[in-house]
Protein backbone atom coordinates (compact mmCIF):
# COMPACT_ATOMS: atom_id res chain seq x y z
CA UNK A 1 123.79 -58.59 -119.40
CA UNK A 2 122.85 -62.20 -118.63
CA UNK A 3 119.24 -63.83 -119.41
CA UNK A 4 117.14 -66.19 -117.30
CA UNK A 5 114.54 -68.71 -118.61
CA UNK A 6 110.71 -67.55 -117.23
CA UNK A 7 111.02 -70.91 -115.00
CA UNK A 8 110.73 -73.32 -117.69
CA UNK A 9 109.41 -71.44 -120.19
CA UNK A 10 111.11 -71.33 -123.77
CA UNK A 11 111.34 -67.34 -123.36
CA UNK A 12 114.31 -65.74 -121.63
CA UNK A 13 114.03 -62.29 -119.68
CA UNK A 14 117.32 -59.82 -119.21
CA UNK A 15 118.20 -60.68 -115.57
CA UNK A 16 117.58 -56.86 -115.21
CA UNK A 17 114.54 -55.35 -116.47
CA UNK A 18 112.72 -51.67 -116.97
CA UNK A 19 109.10 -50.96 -115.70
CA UNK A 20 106.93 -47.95 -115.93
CA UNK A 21 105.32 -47.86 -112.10
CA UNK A 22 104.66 -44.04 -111.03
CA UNK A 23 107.11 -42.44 -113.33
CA UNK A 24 105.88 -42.89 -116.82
CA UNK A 25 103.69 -39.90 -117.45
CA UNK A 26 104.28 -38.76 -113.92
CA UNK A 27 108.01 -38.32 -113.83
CA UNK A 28 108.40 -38.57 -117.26
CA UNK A 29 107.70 -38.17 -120.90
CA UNK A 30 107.58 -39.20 -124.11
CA UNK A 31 110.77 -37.77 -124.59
CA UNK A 32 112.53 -38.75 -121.33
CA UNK A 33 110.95 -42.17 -121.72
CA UNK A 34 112.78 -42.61 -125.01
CA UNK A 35 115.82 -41.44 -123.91
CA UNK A 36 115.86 -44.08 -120.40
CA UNK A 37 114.42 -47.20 -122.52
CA UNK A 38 117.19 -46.53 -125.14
CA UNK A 39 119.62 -46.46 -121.92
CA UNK A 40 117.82 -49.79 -120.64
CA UNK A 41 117.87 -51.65 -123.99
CA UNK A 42 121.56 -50.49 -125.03
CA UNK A 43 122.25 -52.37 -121.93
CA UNK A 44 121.16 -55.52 -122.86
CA UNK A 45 117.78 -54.86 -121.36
CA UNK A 46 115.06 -56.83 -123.21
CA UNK A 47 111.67 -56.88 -121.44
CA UNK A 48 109.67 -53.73 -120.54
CA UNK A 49 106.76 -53.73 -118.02
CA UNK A 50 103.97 -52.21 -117.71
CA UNK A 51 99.84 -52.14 -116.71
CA UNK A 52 96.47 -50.68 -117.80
CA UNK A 53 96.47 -49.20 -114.16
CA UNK A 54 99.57 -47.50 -114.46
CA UNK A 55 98.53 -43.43 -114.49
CA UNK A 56 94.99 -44.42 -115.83
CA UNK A 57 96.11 -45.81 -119.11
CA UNK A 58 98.84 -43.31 -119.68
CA UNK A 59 101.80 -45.06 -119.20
CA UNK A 60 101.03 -47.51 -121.74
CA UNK A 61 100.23 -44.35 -123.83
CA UNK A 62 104.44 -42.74 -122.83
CA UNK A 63 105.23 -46.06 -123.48
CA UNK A 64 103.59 -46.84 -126.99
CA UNK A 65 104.77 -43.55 -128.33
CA UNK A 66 107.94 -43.67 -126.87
CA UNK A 67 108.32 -47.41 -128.94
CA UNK A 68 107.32 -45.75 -132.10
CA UNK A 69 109.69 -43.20 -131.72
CA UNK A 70 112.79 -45.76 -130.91
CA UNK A 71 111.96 -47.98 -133.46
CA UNK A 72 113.07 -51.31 -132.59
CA UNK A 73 113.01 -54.74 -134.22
CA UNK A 74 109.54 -56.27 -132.72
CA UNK A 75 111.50 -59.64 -132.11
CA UNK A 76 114.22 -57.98 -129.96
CA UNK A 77 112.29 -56.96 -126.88
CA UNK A 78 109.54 -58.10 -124.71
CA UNK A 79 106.67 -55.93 -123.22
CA UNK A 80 104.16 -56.86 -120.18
CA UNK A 81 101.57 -55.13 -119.32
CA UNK A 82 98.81 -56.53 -116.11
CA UNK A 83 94.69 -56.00 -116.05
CA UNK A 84 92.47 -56.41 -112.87
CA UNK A 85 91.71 -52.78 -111.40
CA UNK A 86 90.00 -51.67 -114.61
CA UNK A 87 89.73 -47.58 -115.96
CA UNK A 88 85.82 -47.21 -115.53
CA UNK A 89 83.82 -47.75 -112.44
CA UNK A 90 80.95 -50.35 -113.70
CA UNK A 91 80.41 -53.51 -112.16
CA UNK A 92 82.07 -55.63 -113.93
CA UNK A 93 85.00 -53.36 -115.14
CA UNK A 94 86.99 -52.66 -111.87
CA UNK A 95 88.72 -55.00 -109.46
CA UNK A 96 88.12 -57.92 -111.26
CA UNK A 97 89.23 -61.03 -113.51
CA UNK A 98 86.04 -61.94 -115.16
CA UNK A 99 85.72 -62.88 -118.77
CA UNK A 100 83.78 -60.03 -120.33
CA UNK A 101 86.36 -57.41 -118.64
CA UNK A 102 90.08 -59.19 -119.62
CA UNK A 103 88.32 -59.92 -122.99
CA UNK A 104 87.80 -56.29 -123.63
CA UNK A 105 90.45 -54.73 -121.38
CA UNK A 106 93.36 -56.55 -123.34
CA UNK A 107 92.04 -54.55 -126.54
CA UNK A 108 92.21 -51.34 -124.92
CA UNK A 109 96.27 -51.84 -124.04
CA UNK A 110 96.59 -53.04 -126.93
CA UNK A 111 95.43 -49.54 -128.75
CA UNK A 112 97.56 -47.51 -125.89
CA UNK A 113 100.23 -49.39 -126.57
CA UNK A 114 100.23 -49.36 -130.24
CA UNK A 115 100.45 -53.18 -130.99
CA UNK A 116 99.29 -56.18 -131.99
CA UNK A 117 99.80 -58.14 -128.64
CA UNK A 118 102.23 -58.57 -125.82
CA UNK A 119 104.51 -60.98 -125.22
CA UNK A 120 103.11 -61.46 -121.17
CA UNK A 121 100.06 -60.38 -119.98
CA UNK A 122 99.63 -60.58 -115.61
CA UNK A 123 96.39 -60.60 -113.49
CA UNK A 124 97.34 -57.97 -111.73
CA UNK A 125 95.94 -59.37 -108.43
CA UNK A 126 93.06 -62.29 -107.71
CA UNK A 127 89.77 -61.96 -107.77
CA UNK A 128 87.72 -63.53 -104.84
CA UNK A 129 84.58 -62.79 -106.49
CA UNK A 130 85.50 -64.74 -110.30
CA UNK A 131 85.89 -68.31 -110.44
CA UNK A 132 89.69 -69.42 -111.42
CA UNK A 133 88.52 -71.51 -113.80
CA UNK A 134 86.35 -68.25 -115.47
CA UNK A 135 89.58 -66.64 -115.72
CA UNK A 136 91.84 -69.68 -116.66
CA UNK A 137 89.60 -69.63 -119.77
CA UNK A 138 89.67 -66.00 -120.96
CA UNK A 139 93.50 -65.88 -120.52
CA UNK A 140 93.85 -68.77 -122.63
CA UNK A 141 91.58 -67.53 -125.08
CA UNK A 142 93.45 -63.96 -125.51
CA UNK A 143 96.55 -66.26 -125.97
CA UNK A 144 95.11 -68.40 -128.63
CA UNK A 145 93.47 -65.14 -130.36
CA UNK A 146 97.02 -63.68 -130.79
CA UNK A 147 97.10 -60.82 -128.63
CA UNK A 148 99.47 -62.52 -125.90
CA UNK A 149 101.93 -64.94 -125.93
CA UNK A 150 102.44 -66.27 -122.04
CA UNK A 151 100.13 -65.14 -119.04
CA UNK A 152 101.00 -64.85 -115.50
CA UNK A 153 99.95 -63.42 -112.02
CA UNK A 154 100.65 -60.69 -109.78
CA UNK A 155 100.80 -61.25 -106.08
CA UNK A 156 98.75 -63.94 -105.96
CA UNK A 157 98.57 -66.52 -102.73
CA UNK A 158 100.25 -70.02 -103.51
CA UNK A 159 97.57 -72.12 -103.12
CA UNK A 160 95.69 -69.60 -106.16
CA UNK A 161 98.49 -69.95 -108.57
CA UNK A 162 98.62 -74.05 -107.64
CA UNK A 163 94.75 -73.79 -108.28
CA UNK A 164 94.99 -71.67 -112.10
CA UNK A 165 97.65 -74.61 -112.85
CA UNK A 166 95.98 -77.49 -112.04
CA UNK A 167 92.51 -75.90 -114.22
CA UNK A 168 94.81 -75.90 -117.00
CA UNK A 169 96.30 -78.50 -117.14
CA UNK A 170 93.09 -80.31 -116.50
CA UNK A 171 91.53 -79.29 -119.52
CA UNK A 172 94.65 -78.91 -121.97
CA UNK A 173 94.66 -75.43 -121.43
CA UNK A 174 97.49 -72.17 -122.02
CA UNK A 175 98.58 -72.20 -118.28
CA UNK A 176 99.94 -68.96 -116.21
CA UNK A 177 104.15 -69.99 -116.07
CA UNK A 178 105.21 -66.49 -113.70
CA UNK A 179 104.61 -64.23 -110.55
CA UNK A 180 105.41 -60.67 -110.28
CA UNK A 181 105.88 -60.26 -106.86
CA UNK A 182 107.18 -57.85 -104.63
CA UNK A 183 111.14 -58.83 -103.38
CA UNK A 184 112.98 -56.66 -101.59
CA UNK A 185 115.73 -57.13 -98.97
CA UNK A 186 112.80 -56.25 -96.54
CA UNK A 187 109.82 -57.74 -98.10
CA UNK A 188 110.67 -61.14 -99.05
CA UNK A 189 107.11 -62.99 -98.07
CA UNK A 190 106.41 -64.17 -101.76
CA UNK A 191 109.69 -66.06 -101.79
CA UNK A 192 108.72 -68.23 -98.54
CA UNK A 193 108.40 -72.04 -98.17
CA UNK A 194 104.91 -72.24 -99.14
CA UNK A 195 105.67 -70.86 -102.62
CA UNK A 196 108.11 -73.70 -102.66
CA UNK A 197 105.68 -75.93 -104.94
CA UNK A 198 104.80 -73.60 -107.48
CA UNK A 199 108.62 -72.45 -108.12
CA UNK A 200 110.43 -75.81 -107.87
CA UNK A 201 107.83 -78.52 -108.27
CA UNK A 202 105.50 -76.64 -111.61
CA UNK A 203 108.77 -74.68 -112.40
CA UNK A 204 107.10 -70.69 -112.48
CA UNK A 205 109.15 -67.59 -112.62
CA UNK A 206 109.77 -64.51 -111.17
CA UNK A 207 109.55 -61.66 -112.41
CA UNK A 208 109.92 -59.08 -109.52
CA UNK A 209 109.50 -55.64 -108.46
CA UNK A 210 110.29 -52.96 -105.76
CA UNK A 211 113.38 -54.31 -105.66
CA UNK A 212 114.54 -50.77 -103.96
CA UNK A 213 111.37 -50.53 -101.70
CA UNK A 214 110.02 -47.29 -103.31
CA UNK A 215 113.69 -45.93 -103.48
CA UNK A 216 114.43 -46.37 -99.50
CA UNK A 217 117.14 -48.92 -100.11
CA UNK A 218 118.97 -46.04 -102.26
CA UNK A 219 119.88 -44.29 -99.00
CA UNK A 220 118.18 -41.40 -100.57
CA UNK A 221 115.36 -41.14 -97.70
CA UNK A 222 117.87 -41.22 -94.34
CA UNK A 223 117.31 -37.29 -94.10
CA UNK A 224 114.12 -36.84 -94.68
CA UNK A 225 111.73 -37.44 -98.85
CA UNK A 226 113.52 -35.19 -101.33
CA UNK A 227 111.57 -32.80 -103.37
CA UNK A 228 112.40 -34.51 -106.44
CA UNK A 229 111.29 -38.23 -105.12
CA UNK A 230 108.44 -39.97 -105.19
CA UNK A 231 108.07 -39.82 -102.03
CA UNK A 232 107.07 -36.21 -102.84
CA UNK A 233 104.66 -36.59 -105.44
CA UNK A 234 101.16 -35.79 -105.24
CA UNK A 235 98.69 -38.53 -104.60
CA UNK A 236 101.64 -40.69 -103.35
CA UNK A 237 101.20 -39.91 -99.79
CA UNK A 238 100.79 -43.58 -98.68
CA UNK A 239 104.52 -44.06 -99.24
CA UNK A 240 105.64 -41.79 -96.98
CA UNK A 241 105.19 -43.79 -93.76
CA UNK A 242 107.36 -46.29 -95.17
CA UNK A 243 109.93 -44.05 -96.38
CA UNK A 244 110.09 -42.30 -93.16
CA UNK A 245 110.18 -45.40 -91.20
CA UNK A 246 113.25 -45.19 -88.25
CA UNK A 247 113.74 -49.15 -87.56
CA UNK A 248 114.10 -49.52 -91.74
CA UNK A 249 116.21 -46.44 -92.17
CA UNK A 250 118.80 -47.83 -89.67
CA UNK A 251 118.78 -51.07 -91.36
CA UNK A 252 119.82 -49.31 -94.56
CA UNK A 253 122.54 -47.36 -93.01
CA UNK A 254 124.00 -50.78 -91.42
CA UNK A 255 124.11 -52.41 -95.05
CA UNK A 256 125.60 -49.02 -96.91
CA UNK A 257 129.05 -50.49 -95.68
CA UNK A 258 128.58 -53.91 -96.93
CA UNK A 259 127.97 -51.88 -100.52
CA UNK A 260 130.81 -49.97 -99.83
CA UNK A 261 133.32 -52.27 -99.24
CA UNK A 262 131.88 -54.02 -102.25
CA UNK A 263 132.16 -51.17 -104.53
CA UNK A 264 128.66 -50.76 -105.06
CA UNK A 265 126.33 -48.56 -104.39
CA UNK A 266 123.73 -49.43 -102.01
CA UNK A 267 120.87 -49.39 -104.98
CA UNK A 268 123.51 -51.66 -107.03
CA UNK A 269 124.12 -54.06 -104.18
CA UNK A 270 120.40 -54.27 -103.61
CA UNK A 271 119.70 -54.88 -107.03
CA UNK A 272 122.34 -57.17 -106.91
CA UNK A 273 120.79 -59.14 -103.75
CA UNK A 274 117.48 -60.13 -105.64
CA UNK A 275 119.49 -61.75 -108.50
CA UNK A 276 120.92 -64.31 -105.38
CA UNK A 277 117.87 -66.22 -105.60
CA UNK A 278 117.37 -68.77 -107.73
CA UNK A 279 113.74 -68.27 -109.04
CA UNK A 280 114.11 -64.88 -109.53
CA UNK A 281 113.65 -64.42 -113.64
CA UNK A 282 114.57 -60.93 -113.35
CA UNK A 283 114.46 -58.17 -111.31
CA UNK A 284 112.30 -54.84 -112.34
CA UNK A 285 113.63 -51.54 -112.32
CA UNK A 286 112.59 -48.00 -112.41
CA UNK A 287 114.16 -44.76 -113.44
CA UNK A 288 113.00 -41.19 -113.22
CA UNK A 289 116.29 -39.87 -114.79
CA UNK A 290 118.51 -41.48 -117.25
CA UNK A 291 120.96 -41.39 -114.30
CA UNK A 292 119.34 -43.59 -112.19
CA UNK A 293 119.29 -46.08 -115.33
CA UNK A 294 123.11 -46.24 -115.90
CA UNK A 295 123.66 -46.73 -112.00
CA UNK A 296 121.26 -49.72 -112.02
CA UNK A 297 121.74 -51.21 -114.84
CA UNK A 298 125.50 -51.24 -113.36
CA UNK A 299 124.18 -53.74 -110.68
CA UNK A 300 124.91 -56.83 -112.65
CA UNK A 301 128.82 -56.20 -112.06
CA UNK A 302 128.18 -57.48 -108.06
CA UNK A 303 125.83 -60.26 -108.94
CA UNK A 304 128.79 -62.98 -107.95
CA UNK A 305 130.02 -60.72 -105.28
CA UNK A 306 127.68 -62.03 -102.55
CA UNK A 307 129.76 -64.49 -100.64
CA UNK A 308 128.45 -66.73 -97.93
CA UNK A 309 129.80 -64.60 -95.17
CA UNK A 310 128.07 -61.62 -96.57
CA UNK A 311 124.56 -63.32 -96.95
CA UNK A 312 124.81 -64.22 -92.89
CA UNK A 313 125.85 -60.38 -92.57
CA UNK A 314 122.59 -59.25 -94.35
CA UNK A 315 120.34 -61.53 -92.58
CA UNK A 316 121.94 -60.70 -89.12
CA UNK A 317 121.40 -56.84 -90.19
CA UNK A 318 117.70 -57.56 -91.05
CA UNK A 319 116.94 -59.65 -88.08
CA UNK A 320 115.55 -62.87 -90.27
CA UNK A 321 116.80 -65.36 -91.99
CA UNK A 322 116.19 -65.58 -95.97
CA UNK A 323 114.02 -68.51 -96.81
């Protein structure tokens, strides 16, 4: 396993990482968490993702637990965890940034998880309705209280992140240093030109998910969602449509023998793909089964494998060109 820098942050991320998104406490465990994180970290994973969102507060829960059980030196590993759609329905505790709600909301995944802070803490998504500067301020206040060590955001428009930047710097402020966008082979918006300043020019990371689209660029989905998928679980309906689509489903057929030839599989060689970019920090992965671990976490074996003929061969495939 290599590490990355967070941009030009001081801390450095395993260029692949494990995040909880749908399958802690739906697909899995206490127990089954252990046993994948254990995988992951054996690996030479070091950071671990998660958010308050994530199964109501229950994935923090698997994953607290599942920490206690495995032990670990705190030093050793990293662990996210993003705030903005809230767990109750009052006004100002759902689908927002403002102060009173990350002020409090940080203390309650703090208690799931079972420690005394994390090491990054995301706004899950902007808020329209709070000022930036409202929320530059109670970010840097959790930081300077102890109970996290860097903030970021989460799919957040340029000209936003430019904007939470510039507030704190202006007044001396802890200032967000990474996005967690989405970054697939087909969803590669929040990697365009006009993201150009706040990757090159105020040096942010990446720290990405989806990198598999939901599992379609496994090959999994080309005859039809599995039982066992996500695609099949209940309440995860919306996914289906994308998992289903035709044009996309052809396009992953036309890259499986670009894996093959490789020696990859197609989840490795997509895995491998996000790592091509430079201000990718790392790339998130999931798991449902400790299988699915050991075949990603195998990924980092075709990281140099992507010549420039084969970059021109995915782009002509996809029908754009990377930015």
């Amino acid at each position: 396993m290599k590490y990355r820098h967070v941009g030009k942050a001081g801390i450095q991320v395993s260029e692949l990482s494990f995040g909880s998104w749908i399958t802690f406490h739906n697909q899995a465990d206490v127990d089954a968490t252990v046993t994948m994180m254990s995988a992951a970290y054996d690996a030479g994973v070091n950071f671990f993702d998660n958010a308050e969102t994530y199964a109501a507060g229950k994935s923090e829960e698997v994953m607290g637990a599942a920490l206690k059980k495995l032990g670990w030196r705190r030093g050793s590993y990293l662990i996210s965890t993003k705030l903005y759609w809230g767990l109750n329905e009052g006004p100002n505790e759902q689908n927002t940034l403002n102060r009173k709600y990350l002020i409090e909301a940080i203390d309650g995944s703090l208690k799931r998880l079972g420690m005394d802070y994390v090491d990054l803490l995301y706004c899950h998504r902007a808020d329209p309705s709070t000022p930036i500067e409202e929320t530059v301020w109670a970010m840097h206040n959790i930081i300077e209280r102890g109970k996290a060590l860097y903030w970021g955001t989460s799919e957040w428009e340029a000209a936003d992140i430019l904007s939470a930047i510039e507030i704190a710097e202006r007044h001396h402020l802890h200032k967000p240093i990474v996005e967690q966008p989405v970054y697939n082979l087909f969803e590669q918006h929040r990697m365009g030109p006009v993201y150009k300043p706040v990757y090159e020019d105020c040096g942010y990371g990446a720290t990405t998910w989806s990198p598999l689209a939901s599992g379609l660029l496994t090959g999994k989905y080309k005859d039809g969602i599995p039982s066992d998928s996500r695609g099949a679980l209940k309440g995860f309906g919306w996914l289906q449509d994308q998992l289903t689509d035709a044009e996309k489903l052809a396009k992953v057929a036309a890259l499986e023998p670009l894996a093959s030839d490789m020696g990859a599989t197609l989840a490795q060689f997509s895995l491998a793909w996000c790592l091509q970019n430079p201000y990718v920090s790392t790339v998130m992965t999931g798991a449902s089964r400790i299988e699915q671990v050991h075949e990603n976490m195998k990924a980092i074996e075709f990281a140099d494998s992507f010549t420039p003929d084969i970059m021109q061969e995915i782009e002509r495939i996809l029908g754009v060109k990377a930015d």
